[in-house]
Protein backbone atom coordinates (compact mmCIF):
# COMPACT_ATOMS: atom_id res chain seq x y z
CA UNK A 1 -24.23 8.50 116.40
CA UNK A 2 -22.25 5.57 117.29
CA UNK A 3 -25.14 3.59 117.47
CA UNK A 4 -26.49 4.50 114.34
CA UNK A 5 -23.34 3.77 112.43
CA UNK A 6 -23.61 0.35 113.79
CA UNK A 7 -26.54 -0.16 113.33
CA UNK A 8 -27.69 1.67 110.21
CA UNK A 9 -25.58 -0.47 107.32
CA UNK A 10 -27.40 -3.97 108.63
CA UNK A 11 -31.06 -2.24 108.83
CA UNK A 12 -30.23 -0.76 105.23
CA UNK A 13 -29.58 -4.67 104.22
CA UNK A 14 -32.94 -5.82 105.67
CA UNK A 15 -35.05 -3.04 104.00
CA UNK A 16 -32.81 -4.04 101.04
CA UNK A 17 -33.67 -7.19 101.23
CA UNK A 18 -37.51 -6.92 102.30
CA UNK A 19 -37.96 -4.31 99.40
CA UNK A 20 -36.53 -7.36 97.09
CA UNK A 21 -38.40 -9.71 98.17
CA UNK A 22 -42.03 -8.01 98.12
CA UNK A 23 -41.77 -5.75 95.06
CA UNK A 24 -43.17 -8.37 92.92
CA UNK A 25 -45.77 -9.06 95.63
CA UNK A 26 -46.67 -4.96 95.18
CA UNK A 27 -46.58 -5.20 91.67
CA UNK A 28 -48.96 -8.19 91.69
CA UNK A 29 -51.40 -6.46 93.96
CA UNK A 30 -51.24 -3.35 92.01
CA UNK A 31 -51.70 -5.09 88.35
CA UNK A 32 -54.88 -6.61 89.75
CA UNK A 33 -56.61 -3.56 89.88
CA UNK A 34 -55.48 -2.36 86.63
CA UNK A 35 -58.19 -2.54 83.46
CA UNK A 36 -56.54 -4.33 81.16
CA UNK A 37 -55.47 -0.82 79.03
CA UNK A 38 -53.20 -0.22 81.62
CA UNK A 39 -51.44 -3.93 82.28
CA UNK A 40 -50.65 -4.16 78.50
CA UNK A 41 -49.06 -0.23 78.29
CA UNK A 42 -45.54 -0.34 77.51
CA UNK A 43 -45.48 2.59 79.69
CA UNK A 44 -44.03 1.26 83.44
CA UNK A 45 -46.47 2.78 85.87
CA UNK A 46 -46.87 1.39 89.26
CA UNK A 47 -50.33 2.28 90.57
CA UNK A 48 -53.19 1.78 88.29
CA UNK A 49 -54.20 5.45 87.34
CA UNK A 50 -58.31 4.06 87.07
CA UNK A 51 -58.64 1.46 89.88
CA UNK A 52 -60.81 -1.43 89.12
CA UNK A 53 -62.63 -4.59 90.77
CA UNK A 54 -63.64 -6.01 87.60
CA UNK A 55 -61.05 -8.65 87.52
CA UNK A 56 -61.89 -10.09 91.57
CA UNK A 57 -65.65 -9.47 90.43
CA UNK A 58 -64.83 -12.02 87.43
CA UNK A 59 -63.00 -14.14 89.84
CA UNK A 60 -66.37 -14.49 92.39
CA UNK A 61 -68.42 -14.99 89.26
CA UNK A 62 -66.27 -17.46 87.74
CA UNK A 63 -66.11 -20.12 91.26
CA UNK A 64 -63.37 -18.78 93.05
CA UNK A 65 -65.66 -19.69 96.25
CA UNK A 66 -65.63 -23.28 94.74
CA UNK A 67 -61.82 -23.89 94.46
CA UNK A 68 -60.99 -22.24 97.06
CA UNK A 69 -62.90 -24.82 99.26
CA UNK A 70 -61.21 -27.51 97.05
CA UNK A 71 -58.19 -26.22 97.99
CA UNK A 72 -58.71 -26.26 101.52
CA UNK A 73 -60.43 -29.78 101.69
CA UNK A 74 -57.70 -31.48 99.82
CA UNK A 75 -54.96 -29.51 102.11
CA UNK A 76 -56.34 -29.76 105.32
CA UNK A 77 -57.64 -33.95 104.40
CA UNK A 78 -53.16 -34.44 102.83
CA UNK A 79 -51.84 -32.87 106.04
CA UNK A 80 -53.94 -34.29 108.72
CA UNK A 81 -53.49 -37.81 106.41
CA UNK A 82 -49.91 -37.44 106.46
CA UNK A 83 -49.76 -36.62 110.59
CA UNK A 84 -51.73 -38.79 111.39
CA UNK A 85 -49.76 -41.93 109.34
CA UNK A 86 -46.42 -40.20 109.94
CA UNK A 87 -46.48 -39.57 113.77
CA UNK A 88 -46.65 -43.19 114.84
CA UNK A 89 -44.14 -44.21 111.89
CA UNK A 90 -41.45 -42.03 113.56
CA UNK A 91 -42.06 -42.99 116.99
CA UNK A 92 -41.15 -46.73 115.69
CA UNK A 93 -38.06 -45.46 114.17
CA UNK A 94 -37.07 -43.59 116.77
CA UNK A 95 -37.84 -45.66 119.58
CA UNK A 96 -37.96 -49.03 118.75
CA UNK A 97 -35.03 -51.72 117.56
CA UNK A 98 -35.28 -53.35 114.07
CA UNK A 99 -33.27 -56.36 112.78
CA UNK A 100 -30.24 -56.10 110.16
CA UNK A 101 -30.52 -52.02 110.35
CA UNK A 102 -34.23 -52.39 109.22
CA UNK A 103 -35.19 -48.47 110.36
CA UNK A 104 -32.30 -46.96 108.36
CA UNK A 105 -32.98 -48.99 104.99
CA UNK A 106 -36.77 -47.82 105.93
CA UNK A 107 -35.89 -44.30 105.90
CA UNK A 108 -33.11 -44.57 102.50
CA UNK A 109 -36.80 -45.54 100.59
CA UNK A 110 -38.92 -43.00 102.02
CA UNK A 111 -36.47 -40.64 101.15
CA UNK A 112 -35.49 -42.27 97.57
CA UNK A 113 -39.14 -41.71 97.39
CA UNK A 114 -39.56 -38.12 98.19
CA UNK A 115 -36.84 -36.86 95.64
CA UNK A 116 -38.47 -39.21 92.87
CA UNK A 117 -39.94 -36.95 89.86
CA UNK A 118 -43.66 -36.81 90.47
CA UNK A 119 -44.17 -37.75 86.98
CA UNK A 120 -42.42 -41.23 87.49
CA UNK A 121 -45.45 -42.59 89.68
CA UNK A 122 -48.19 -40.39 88.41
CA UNK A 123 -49.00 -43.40 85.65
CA UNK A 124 -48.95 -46.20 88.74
CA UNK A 125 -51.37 -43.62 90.70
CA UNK A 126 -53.45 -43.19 87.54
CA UNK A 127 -54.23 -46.80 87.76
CA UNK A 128 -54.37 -47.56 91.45
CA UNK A 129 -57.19 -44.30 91.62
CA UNK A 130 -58.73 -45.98 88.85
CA UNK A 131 -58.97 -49.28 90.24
CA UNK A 132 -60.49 -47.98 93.50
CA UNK A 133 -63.12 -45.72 91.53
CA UNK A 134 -61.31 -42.39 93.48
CA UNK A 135 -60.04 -40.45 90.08
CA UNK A 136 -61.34 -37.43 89.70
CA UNK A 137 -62.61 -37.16 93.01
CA UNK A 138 -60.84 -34.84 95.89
CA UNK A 139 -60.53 -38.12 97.86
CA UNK A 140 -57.85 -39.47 95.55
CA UNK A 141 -56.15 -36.80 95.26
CA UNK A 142 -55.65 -36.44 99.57
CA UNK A 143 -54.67 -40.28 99.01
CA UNK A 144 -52.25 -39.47 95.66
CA UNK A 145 -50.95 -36.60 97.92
CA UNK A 146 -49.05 -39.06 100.53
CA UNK A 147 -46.39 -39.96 97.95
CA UNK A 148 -44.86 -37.02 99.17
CA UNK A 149 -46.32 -35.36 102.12
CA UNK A 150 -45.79 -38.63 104.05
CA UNK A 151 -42.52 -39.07 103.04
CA UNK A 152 -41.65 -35.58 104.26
CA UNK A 153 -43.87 -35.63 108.06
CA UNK A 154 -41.77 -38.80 108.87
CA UNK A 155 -38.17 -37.37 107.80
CA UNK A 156 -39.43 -33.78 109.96
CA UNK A 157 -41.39 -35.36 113.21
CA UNK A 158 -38.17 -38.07 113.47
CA UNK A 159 -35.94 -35.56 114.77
CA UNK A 160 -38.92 -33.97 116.84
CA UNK A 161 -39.45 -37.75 118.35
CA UNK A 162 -35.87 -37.97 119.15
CA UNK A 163 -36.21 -35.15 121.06
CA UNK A 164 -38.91 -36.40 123.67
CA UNK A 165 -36.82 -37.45 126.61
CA UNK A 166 -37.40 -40.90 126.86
CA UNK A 167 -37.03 -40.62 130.93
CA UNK A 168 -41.07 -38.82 130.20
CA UNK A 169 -42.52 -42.06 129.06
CA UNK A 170 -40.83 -44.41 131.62
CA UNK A 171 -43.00 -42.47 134.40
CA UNK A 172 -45.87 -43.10 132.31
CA UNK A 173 -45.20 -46.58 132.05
CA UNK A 174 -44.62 -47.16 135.86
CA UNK A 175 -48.14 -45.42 135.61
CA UNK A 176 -49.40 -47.96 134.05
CA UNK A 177 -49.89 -46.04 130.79
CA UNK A 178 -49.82 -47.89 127.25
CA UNK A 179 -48.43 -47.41 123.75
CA UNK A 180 -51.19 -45.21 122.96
CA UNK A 181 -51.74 -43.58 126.22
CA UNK A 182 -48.06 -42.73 125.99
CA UNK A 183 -48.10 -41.29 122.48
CA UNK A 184 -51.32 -39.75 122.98
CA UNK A 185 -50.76 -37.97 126.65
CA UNK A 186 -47.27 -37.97 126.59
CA UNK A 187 -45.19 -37.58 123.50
CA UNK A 188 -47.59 -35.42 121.12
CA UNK A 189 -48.20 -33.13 123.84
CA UNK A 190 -44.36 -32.65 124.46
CA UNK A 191 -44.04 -32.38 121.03
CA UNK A 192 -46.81 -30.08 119.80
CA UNK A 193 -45.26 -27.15 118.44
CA UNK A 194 -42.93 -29.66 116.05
CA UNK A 195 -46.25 -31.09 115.07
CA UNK A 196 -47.73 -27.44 114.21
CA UNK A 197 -44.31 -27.06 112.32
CA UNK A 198 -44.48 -30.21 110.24
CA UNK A 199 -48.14 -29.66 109.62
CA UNK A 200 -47.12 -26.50 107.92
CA UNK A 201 -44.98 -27.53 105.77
CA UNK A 202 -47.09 -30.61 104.54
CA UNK A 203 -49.76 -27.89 104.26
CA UNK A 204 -48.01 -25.54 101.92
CA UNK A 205 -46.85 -28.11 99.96
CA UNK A 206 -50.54 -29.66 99.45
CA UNK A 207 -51.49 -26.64 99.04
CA UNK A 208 -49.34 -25.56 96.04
CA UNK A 209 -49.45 -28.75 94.25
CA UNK A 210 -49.98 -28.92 90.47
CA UNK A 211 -49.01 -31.63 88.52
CA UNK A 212 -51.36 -34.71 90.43
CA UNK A 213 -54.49 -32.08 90.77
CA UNK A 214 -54.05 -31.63 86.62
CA UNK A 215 -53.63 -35.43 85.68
CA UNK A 216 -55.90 -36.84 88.30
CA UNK A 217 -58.78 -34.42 88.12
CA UNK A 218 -61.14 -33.67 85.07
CA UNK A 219 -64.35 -32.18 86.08
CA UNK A 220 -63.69 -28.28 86.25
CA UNK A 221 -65.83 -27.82 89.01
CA UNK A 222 -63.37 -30.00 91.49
CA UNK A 223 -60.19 -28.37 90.12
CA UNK A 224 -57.95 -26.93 92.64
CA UNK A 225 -56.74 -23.29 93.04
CA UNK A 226 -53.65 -24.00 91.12
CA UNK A 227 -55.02 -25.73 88.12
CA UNK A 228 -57.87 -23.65 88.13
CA UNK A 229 -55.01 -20.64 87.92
CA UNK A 230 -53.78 -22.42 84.86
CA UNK A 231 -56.92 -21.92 82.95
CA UNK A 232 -56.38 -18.19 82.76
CA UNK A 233 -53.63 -19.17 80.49
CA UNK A 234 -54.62 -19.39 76.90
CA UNK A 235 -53.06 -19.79 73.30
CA UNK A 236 -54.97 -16.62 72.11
CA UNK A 237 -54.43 -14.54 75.49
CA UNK A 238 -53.03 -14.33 79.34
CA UNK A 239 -55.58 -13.00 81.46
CA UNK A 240 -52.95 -10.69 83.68
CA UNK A 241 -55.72 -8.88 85.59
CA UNK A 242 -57.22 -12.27 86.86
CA UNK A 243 -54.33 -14.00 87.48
CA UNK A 244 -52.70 -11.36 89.47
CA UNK A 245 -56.25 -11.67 91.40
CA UNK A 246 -56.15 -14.82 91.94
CA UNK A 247 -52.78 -15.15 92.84
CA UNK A 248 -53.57 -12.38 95.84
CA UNK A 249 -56.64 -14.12 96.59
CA UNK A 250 -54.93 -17.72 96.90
CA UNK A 251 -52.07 -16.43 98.97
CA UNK A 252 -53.93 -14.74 101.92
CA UNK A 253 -55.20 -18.50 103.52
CA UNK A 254 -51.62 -19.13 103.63
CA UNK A 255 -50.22 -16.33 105.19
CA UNK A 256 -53.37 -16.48 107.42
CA UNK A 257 -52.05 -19.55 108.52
CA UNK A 258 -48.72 -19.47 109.21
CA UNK A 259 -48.89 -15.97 110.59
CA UNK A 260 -51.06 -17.70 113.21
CA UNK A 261 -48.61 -20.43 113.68
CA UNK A 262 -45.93 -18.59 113.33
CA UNK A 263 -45.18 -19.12 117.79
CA UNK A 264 -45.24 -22.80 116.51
CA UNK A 265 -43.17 -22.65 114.08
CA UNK A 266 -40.19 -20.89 116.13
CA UNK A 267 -40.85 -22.73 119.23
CA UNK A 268 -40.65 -26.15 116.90
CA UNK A 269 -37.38 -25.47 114.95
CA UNK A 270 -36.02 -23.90 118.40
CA UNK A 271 -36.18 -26.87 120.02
CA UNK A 272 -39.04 -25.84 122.09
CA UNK A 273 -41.78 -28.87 121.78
């Protein structure tokens, strides 16, 4: 009894909580089996009362397939981008001296850049994609990405890098071992599950961009999940059954993913490289 009276008003919070935060995540699963007589009833009924898979039929016939693998291309090409340029960037900041404060000015612009509007440089990225013959191609937009993926891998692998004892890399070196042997053999190994971590978040945000994938991509057929999702917006109708779909539909890679990195992702913010 004891026991329970301890414990029963915190589990009551978390099913509180839990039943907060996935209602609308029931209601969108339900609504996408509805026929569309049911979704526009003024009548609040949960379950659809004549279960449907007209809409995710639609969805299949209409290229899901084909954004979806737009999707993932332009994710997985911004996030391995972004580690890639932002894993040797902090290194240098953490490890290495710069004249005059150099690192810390470094680090006010990246992050001056990440909390810029993405509308202020989507003109300047217009033209630079244009000039290099990438718009409307899935390779500009991994490249147009950076502005703010980048920004945000160096600001979340510097305090990863600072955690590397530095004592690990001095063996190396009386190894013999390089720069890049170091980084390579040493540090990102050390450092792996803040890597998985970071990689996640750059992933999710890719992932859920909007604004660049609308202005910097015109041909239908390339359009990413969330633009495409757009489209079943309309001046004469909202297509609820579809986009309650396609919202299911686009959600499970992520969950996918960071339910499989989810021993990453608590190992990385615990400390645990």
């Amino acid at each position: 009894m004891r026991r329970l009276l301890r414990d029963g008003p915190p589990l009551l919070a978390a099913l509180l909580v839990a039943g907060i935060a996935l209602a609308p995540i029931a209601w969108m699963v339900a609504t996408s089996f509805k026929p569309p007589g049911e979704y526009v009833s003024t009548s609040l009924r949960f379950w659809p009362g004549a279960p449907t898979l007209a809409h995710y039929e639609e969805l299949f016939a209409e290229g899901f397939l084909r954004r979806l693998a737009n999707s993932l291309l332009v994710t997985a090409g911004s996030t391995a981008l972004a580690i890639l340029a932002a894993f040797p960037a902090a290194y240098a900041l953490a490890r290495l001296r710069f004249p005059a404060r150099f690192d810390m000015v470094f680090l006010l612009l990246v992050l001056i850049v990440k909390l810029l509007p993405p509308i202020v440089v989507a003109v300047p990225l217009f033209q630079i994609l244009r000039g290099l013959g990438l718009l409307d191609s899935l390779a500009g937009l991994v490249l147009a990405y950076q502005v703010y993926t980048l920004p945000f891998a160096i600001w979340m692998l510097l305090g990863f890098v600072r955690e590397v004892p530095f004592e690990l890399e001095e063996a190396a070196m009386l190894d013999g071992a390089g720069l890049g042997r170091r980084l390579l053999l040493v540090v990102a190994p050390v450092m792996r599950a803040g890597i998985a971590a970071t990689a996640v978040f750059v992933a999710v945000l890719a992932w859920n961009e909007f604004l660049f994938a609308l202005l910097f991509i015109q041909t239908p057929s390339r359009f990413t999940l969330p633009v495409w999702i757009a489209t079943f917006i309309t001046e004469d109708e909202t297509f609820w059954g579809k986009l309650m779909g396609i919202g299911l539909l686009s959600s499970l890679p992520v969950m996918v993913g960071i339910g499989y990195l989810q021993r990453w992702l608590v190992a990385g913010f615990g400390g645990r490289g």
